[in-house]
C-alpha atoms as a PDB file:
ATOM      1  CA  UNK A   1      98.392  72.623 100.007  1.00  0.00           C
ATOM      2  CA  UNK A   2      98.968  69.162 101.872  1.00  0.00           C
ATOM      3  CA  UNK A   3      96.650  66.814 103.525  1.00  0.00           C
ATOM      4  CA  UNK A   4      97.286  64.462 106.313  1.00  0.00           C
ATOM      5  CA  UNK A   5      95.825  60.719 106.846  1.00  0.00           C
ATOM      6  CA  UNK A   6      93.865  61.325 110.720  1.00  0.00           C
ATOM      7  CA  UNK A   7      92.157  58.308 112.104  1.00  0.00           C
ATOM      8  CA  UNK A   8      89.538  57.265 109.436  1.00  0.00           C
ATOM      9  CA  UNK A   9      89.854  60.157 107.299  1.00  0.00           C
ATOM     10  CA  UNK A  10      91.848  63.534 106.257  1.00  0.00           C
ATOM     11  CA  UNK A  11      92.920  66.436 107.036  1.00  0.00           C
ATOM     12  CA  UNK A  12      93.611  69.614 104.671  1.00  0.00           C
ATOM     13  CA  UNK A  13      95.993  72.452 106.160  1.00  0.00           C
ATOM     14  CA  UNK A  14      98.003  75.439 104.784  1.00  0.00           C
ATOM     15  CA  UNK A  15     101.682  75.718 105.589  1.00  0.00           C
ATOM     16  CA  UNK A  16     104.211  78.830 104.947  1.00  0.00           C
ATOM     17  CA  UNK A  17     107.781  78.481 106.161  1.00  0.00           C
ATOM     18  CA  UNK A  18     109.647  74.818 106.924  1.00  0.00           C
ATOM     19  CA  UNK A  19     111.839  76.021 109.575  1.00  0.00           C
ATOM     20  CA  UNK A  20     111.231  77.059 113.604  1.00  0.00           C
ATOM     21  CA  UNK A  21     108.901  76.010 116.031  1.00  0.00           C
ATOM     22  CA  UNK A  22     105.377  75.945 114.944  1.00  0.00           C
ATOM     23  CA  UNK A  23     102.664  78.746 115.003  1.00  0.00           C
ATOM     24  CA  UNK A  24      99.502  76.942 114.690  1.00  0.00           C
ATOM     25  CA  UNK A  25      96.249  78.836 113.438  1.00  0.00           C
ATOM     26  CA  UNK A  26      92.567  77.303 114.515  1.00  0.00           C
ATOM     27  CA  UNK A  27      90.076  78.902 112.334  1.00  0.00           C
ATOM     28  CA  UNK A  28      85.761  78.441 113.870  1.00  0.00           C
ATOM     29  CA  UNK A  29      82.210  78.459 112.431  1.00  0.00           C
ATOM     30  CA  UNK A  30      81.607  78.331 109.816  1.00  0.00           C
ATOM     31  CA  UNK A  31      85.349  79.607 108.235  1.00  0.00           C
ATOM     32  CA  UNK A  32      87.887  77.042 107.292  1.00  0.00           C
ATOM     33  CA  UNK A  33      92.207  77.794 107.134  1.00  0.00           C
ATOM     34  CA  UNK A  34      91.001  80.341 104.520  1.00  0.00           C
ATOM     35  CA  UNK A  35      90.387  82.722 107.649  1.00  0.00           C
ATOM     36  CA  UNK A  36      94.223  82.925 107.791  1.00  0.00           C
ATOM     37  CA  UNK A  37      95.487  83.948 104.435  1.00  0.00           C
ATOM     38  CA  UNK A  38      96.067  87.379 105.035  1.00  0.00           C
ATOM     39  CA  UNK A  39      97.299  86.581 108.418  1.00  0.00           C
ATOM     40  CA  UNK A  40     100.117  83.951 108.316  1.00  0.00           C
ATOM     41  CA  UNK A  41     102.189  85.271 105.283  1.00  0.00           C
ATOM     42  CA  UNK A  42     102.541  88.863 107.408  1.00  0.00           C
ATOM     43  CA  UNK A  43     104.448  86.998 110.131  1.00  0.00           C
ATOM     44  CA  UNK A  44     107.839  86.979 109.031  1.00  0.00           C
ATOM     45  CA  UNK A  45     109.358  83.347 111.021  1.00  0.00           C
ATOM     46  CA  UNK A  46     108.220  79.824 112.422  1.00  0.00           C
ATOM     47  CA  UNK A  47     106.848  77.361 110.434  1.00  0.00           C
ATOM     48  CA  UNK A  48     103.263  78.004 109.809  1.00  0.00           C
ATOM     49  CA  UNK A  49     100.229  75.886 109.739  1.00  0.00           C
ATOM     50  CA  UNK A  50      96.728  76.052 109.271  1.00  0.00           C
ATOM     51  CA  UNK A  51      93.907  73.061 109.495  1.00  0.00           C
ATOM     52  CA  UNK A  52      90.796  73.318 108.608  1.00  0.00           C
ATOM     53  CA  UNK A  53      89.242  71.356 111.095  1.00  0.00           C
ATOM     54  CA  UNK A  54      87.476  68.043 110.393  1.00  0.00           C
ATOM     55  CA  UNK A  55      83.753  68.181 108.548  1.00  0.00           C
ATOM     56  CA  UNK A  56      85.000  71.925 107.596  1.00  0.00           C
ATOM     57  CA  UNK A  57      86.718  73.482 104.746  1.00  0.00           C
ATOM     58  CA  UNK A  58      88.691  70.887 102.467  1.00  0.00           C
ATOM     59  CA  UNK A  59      89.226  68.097 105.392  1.00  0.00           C
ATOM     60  CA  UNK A  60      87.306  65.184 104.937  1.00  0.00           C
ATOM     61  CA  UNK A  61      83.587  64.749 106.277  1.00  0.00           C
ATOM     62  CA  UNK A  62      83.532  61.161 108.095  1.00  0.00           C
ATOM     63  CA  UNK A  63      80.096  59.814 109.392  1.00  0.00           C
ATOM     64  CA  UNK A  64      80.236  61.287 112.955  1.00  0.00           C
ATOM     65  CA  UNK A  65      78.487  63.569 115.261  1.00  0.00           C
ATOM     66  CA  UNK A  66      81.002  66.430 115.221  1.00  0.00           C
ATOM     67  CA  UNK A  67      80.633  67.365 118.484  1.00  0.00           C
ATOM     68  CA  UNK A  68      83.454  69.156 120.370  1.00  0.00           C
ATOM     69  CA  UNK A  69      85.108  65.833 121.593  1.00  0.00           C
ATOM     70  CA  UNK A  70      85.214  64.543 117.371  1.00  0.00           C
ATOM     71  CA  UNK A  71      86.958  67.571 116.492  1.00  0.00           C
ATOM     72  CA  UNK A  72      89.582  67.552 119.499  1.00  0.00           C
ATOM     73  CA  UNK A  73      89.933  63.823 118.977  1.00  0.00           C
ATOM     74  CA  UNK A  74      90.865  64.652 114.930  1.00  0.00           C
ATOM     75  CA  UNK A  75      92.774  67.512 115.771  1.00  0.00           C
ATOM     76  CA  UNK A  76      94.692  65.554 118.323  1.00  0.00           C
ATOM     77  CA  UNK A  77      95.505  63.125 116.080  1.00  0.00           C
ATOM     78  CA  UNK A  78      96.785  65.739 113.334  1.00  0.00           C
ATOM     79  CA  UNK A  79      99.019  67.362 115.849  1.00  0.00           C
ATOM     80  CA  UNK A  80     100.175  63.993 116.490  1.00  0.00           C
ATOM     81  CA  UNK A  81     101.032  63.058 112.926  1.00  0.00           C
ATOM     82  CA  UNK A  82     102.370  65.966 112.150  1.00  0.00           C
ATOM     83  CA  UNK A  83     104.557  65.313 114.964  1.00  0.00           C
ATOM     84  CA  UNK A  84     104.491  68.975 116.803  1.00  0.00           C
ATOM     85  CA  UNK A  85     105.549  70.300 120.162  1.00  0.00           C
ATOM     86  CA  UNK A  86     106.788  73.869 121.369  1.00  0.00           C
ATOM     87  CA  UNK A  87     103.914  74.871 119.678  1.00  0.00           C
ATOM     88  CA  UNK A  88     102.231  78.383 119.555  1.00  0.00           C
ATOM     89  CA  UNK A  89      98.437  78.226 119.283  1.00  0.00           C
ATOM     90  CA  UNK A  90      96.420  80.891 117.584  1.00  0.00           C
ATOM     91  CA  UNK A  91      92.927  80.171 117.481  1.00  0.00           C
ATOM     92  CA  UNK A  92      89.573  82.442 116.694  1.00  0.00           C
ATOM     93  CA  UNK A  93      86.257  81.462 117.692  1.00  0.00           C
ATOM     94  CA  UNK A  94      85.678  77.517 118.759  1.00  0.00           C
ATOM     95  CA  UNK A  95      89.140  77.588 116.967  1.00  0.00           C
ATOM     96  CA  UNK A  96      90.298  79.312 120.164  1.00  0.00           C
ATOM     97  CA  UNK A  97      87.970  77.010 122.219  1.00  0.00           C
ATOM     98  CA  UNK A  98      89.827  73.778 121.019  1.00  0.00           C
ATOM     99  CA  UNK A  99      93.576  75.755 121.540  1.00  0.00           C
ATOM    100  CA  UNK A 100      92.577  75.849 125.084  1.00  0.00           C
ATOM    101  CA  UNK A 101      91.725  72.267 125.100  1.00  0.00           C
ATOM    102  CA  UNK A 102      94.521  71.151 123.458  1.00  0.00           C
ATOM    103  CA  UNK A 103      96.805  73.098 125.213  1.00  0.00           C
ATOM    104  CA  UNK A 104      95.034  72.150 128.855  1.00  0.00           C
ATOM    105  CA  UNK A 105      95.787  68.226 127.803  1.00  0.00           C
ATOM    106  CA  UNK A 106      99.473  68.983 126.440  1.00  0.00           C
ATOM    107  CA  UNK A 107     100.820  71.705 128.342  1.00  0.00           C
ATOM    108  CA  UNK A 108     104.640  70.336 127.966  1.00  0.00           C
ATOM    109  CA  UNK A 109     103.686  71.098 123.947  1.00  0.00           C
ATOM    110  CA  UNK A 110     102.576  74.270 124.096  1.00  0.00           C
ATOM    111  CA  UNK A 111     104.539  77.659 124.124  1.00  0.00           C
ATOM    112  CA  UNK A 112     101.902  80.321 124.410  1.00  0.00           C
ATOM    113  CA  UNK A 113      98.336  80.954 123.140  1.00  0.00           C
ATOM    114  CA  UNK A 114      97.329  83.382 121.001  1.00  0.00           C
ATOM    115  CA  UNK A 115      93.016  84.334 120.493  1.00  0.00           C
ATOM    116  CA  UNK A 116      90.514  86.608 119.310  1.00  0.00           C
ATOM    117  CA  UNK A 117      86.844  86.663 119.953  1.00  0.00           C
ATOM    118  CA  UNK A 118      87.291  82.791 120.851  1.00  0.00           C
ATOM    119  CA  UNK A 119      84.563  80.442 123.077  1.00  0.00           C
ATOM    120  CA  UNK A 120      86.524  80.888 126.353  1.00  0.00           C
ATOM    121  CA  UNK A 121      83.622  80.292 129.150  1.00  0.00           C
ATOM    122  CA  UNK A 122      80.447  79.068 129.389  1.00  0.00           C
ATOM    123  CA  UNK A 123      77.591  81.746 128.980  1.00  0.00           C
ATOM    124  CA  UNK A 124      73.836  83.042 130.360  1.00  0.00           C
ATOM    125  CA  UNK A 125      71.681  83.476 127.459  1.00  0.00           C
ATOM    126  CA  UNK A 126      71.297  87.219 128.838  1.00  0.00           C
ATOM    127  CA  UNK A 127      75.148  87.834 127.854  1.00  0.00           C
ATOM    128  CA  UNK A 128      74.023  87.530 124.112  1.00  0.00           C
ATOM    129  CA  UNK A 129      72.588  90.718 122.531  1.00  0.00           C
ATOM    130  CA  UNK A 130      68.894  90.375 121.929  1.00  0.00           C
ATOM    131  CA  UNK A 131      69.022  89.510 117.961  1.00  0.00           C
ATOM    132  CA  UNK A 132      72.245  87.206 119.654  1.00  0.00           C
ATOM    133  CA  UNK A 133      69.433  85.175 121.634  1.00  0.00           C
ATOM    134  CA  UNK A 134      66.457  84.994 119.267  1.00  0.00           C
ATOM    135  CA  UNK A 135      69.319  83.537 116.331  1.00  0.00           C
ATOM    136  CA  UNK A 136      70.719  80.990 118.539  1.00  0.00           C
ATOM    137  CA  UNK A 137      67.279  79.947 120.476  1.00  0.00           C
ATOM    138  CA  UNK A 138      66.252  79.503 116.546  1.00  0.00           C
ATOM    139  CA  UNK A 139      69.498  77.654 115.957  1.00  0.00           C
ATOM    140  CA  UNK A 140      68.917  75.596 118.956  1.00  0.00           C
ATOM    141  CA  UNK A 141      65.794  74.497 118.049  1.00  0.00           C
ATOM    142  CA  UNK A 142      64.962  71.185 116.488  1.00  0.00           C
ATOM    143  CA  UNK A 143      63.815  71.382 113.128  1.00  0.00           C
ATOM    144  CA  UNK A 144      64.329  75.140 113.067  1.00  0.00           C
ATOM    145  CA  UNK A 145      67.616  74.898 112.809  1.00  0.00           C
ATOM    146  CA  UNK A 146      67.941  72.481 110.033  1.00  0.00           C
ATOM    147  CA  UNK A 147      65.834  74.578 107.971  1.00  0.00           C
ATOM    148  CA  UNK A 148      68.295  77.701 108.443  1.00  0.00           C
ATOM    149  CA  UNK A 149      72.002  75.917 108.194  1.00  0.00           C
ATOM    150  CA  UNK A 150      71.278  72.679 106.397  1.00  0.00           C
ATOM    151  CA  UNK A 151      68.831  73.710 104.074  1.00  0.00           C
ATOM    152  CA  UNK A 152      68.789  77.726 103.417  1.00  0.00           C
ATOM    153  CA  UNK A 153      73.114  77.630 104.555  1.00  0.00           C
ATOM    154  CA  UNK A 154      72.559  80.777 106.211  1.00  0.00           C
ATOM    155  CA  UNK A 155      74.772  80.366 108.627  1.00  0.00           C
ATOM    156  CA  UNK A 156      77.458  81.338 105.979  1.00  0.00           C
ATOM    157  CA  UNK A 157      75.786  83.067 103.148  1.00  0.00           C
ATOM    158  CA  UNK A 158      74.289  85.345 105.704  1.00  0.00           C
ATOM    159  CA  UNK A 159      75.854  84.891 108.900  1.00  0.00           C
ATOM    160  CA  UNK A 160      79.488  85.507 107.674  1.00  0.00           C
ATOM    161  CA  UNK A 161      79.543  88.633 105.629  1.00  0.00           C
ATOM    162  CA  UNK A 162      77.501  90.508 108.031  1.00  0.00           C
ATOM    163  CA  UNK A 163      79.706  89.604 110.931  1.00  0.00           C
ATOM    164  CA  UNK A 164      82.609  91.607 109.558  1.00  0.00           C
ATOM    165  CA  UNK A 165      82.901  94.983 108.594  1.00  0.00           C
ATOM    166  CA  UNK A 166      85.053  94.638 105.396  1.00  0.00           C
ATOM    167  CA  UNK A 167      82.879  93.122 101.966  1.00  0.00           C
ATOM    168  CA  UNK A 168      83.591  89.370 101.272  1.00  0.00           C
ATOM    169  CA  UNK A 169      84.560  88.951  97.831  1.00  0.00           C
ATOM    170  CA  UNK A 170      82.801  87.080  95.486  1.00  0.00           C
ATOM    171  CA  UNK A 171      86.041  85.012  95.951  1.00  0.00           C
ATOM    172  CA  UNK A 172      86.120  85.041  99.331  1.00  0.00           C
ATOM    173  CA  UNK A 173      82.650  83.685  99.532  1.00  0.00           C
ATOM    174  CA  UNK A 174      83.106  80.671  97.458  1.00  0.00           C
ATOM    175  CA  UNK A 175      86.276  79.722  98.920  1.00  0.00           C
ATOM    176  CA  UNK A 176      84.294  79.770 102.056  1.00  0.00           C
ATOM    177  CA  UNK A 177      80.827  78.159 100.195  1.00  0.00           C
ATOM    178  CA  UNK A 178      82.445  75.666  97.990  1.00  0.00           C
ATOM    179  CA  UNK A 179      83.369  73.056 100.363  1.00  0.00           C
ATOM    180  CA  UNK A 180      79.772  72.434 101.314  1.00  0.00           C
ATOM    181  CA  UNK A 181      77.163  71.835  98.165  1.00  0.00           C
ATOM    182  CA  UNK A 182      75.039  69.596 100.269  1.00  0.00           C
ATOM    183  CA  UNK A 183      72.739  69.582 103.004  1.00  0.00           C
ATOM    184  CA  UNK A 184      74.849  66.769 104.360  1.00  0.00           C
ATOM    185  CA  UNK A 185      77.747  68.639 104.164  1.00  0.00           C
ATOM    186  CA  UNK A 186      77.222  71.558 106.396  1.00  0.00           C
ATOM    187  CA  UNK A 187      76.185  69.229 109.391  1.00  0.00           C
ATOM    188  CA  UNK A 188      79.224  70.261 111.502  1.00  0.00           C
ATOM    189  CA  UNK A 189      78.226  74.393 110.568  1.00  0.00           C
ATOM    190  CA  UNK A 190      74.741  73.030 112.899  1.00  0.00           C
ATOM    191  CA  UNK A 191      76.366  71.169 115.304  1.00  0.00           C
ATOM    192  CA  UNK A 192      79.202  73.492 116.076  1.00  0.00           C
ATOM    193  CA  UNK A 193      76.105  76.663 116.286  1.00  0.00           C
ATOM    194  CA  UNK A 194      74.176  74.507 118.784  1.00  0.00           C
ATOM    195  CA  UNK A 195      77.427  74.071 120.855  1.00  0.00           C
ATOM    196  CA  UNK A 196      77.712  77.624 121.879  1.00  0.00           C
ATOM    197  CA  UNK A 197      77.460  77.378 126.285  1.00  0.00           C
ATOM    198  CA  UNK A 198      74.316  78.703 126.760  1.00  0.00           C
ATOM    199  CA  UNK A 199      72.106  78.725 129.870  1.00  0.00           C
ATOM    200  CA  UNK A 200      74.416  75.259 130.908  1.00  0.00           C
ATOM    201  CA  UNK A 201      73.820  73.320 127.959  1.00  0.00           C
ATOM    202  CA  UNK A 202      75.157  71.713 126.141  1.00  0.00           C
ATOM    203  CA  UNK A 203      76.698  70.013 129.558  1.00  0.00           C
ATOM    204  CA  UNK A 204      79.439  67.807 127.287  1.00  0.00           C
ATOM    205  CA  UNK A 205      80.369  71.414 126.185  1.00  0.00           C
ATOM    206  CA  UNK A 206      79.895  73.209 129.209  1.00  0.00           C
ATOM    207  CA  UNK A 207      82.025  70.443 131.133  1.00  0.00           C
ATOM    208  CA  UNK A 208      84.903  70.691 127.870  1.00  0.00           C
ATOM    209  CA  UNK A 209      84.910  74.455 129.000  1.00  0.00           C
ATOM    210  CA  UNK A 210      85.285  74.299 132.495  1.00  0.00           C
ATOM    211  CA  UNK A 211      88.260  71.741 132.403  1.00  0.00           C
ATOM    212  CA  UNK A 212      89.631  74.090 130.418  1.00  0.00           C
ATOM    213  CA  UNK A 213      89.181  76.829 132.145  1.00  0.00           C
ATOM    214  CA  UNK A 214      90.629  75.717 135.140  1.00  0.00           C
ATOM    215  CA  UNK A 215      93.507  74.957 133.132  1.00  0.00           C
ATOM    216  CA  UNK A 216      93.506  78.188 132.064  1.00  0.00           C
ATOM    217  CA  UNK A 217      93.277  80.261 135.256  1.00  0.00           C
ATOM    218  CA  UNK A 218      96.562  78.401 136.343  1.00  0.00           C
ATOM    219  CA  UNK A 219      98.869  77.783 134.281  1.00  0.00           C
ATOM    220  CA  UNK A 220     100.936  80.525 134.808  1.00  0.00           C
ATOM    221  CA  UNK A 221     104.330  79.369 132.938  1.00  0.00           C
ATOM    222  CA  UNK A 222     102.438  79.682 129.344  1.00  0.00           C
ATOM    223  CA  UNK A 223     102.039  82.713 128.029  1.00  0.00           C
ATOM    224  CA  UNK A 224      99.244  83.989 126.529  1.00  0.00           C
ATOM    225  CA  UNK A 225      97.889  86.986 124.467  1.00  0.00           C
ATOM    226  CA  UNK A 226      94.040  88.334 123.709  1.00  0.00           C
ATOM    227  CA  UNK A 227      93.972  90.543 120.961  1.00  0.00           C
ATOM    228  CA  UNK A 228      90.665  92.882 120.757  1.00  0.00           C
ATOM    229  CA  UNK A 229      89.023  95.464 118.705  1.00  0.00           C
ATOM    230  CA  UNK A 230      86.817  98.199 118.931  1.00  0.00           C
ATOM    231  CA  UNK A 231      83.405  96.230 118.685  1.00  0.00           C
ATOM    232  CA  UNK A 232      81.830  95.973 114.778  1.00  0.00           C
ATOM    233  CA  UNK A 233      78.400  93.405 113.879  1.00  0.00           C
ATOM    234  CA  UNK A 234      78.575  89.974 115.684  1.00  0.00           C
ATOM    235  CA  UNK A 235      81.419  91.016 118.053  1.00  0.00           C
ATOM    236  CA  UNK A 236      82.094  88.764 121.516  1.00  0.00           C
ATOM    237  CA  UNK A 237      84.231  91.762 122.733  1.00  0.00           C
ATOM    238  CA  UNK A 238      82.882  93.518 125.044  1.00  0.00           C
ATOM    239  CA  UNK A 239      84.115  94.842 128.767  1.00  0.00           C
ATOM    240  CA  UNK A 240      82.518  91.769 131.028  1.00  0.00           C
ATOM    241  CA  UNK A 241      84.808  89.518 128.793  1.00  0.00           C
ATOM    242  CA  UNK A 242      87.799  91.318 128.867  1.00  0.00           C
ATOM    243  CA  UNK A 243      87.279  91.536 132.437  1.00  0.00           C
ATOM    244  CA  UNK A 244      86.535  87.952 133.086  1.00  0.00           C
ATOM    245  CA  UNK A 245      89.999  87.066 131.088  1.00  0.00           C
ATOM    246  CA  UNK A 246      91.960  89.254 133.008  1.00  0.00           C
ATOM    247  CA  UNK A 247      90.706  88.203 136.281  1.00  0.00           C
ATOM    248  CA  UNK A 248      90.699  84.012 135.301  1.00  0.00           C
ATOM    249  CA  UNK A 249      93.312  83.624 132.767  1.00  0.00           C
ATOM    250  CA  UNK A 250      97.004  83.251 133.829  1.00  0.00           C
ATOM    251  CA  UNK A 251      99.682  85.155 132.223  1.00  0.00           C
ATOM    252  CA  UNK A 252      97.717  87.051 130.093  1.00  0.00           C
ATOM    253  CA  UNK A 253      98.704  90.012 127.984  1.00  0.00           C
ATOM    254  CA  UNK A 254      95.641  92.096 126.375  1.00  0.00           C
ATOM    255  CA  UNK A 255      96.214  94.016 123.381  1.00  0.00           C
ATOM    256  CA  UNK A 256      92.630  96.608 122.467  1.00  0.00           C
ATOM    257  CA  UNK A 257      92.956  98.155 119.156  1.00  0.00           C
ATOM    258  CA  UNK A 258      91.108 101.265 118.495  1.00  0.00           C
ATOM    259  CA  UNK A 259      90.208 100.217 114.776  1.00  0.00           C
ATOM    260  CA  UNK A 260      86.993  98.372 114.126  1.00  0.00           C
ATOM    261  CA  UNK A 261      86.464  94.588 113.447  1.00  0.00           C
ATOM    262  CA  UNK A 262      83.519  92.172 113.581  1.00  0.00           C
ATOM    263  CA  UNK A 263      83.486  88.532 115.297  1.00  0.00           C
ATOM    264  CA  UNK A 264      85.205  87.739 111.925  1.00  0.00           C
ATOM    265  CA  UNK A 265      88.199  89.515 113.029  1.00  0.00           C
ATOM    266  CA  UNK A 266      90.956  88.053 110.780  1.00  0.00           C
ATOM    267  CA  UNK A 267      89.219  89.090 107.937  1.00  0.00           C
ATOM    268  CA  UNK A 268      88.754  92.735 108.667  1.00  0.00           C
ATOM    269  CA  UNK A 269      92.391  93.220 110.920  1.00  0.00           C
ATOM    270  CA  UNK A 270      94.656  90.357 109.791  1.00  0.00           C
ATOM    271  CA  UNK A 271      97.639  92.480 109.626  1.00  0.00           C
ATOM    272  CA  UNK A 272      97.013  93.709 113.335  1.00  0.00           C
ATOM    273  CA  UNK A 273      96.491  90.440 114.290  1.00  0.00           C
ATOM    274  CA  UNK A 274     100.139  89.154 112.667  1.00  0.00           C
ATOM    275  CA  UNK A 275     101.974  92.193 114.213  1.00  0.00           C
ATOM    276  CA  UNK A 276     100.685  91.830 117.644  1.00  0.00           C
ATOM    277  CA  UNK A 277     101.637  87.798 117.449  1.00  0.00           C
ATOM    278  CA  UNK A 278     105.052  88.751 116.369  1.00  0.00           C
ATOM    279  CA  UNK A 279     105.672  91.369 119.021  1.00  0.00           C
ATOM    280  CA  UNK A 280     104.164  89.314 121.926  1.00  0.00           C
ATOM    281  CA  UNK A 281     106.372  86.216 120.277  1.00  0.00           C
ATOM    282  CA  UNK A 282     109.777  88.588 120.289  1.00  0.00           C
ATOM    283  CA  UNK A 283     108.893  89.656 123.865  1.00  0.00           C
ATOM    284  CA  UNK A 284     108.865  85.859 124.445  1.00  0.00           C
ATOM    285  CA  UNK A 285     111.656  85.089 122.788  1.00  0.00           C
ATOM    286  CA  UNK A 286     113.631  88.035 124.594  1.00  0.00           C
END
């Protein structure tokens, strides 16, 4: 699998296909491009790409904040190198969040969006289930928080496989585990958990959001495609948020599956998740 020289460092992706415009998939916390190998090879055109997003998977981990701005500032710069326009976005959690963004600041290079249980709004604290806001107030909380994700790593060793409803692997779990032996190298797992829009903070977040959003609600001549299932552990789905996307996000086409998936929802429904992109991309295409 290739990497790609980005500003001061690199970036690792997967790529099927070489021909057709690109389907790009944006994994979140705390997954890498590993989130899409059961997805990409089940859609049957386009070329097909996959980053794992700087700090995260096999990229490299430069000496910066990670914040949301770092990793749309990387990922810009990857799109950029890679040289790619009339491009479909598929993104999952912040993965989603930064397809928005991306797509908001380079709407003549995108063709449609594609997301599941993605960041898409900013949030009260009393939209989170009640484990939801005692794990992210303890997240959130200096010195707390490095204890749980930079020392214990349970952000992935326990957050992942109980957030979706089909068993990890043992090789699953290292291909998610292994790029992160250190303390020091789980940093952006901490800083992306303590981004979640909470109760207005963080504002650079919140702010990030809300450009987007407005983006969202208007643009009208992309396309673009939530894909849901019936709610499983960790889940963002629920009626409020369908509701809010259907009432603030321009051309939008909602797909609810009666099957059962976690947040994690590539890894329990991947080949769902590939049909409904390639029927929504036909209909687009038609």
């Amino acid at each position: 699998m290739p990497f790609q020289n980005v500003l001061d460092s690199t970036m690792h992706y997967r790529e099927l296909g070489g021909t057709g415009a690109p389907i790009v998939f944006l994994h979140g916390n705390p997954t890498s491009s590993y989130l899409w190998r059961n997805v990409m090879p089940a859609i049957g055109h386009g070329r097909l790409l996959a980053p794992d997003l700087i700090g995260m998977g096999e990229s490299g981990k430069p000496a910066i904040d990670y914040t949301f701005a770092d990793h749309a500032r990387y990922l810009d710069a990857w799109f950029d190198a890679l040289d790619l326009d009339d491009v479909v976005l598929v993104g999952h959690d912040w993965g989603g969040a930064l397809a928005f963004d991306w797509a908001s600041r380079h709407p003549d290079r995108v063709r449609g969006i594609a997301f599941t249980e993605a960041i898409i709004k900013p949030m009260s604290w009393d939209e989170l289930p009640q484990d939801g806001r005692a794990l992210f107030r303890a997240i959130k909380t200096e010195g707390v928080g490095e204890s749980m994700i930079l020392d214990d790593d349970a952000f992935l060793r326990q957050g992942l496989p109980t957030t979706v409803t089909t068993p990890l692997s043992e090789e699953d779990m290292a291909a998610y585990t292994q790029p992160y032996p250190t303390r020091e190298s789980r940093l952006p797992q901490l800083r992306w958990a303590r981004s979640l829009p909470l109760g207005g903070e963080p504002a650079d977040v919140v702010a990030w959001i809300e450009a987007f959003d407005r983006w969202l609600a208007t643009s009208v001549e992309v396309p673009k495609l939530l894909i849901g299932f019936r709610p499983g552990t960790g889940t963002m789905w629920t009626a409020e948020t369908v509701a809010w996307c259907a009432k603030n996000v321009a051309a939008l086409e909602i797909v609810e599956h009666e099957e059962v998936a976690g947040h994690h929802t590539p890894e329990d429904q991947p080949l769902a998740i590939a049909a409904d992109v390639e029927s929504w991309l036909a209909k687009l295409a038609g």
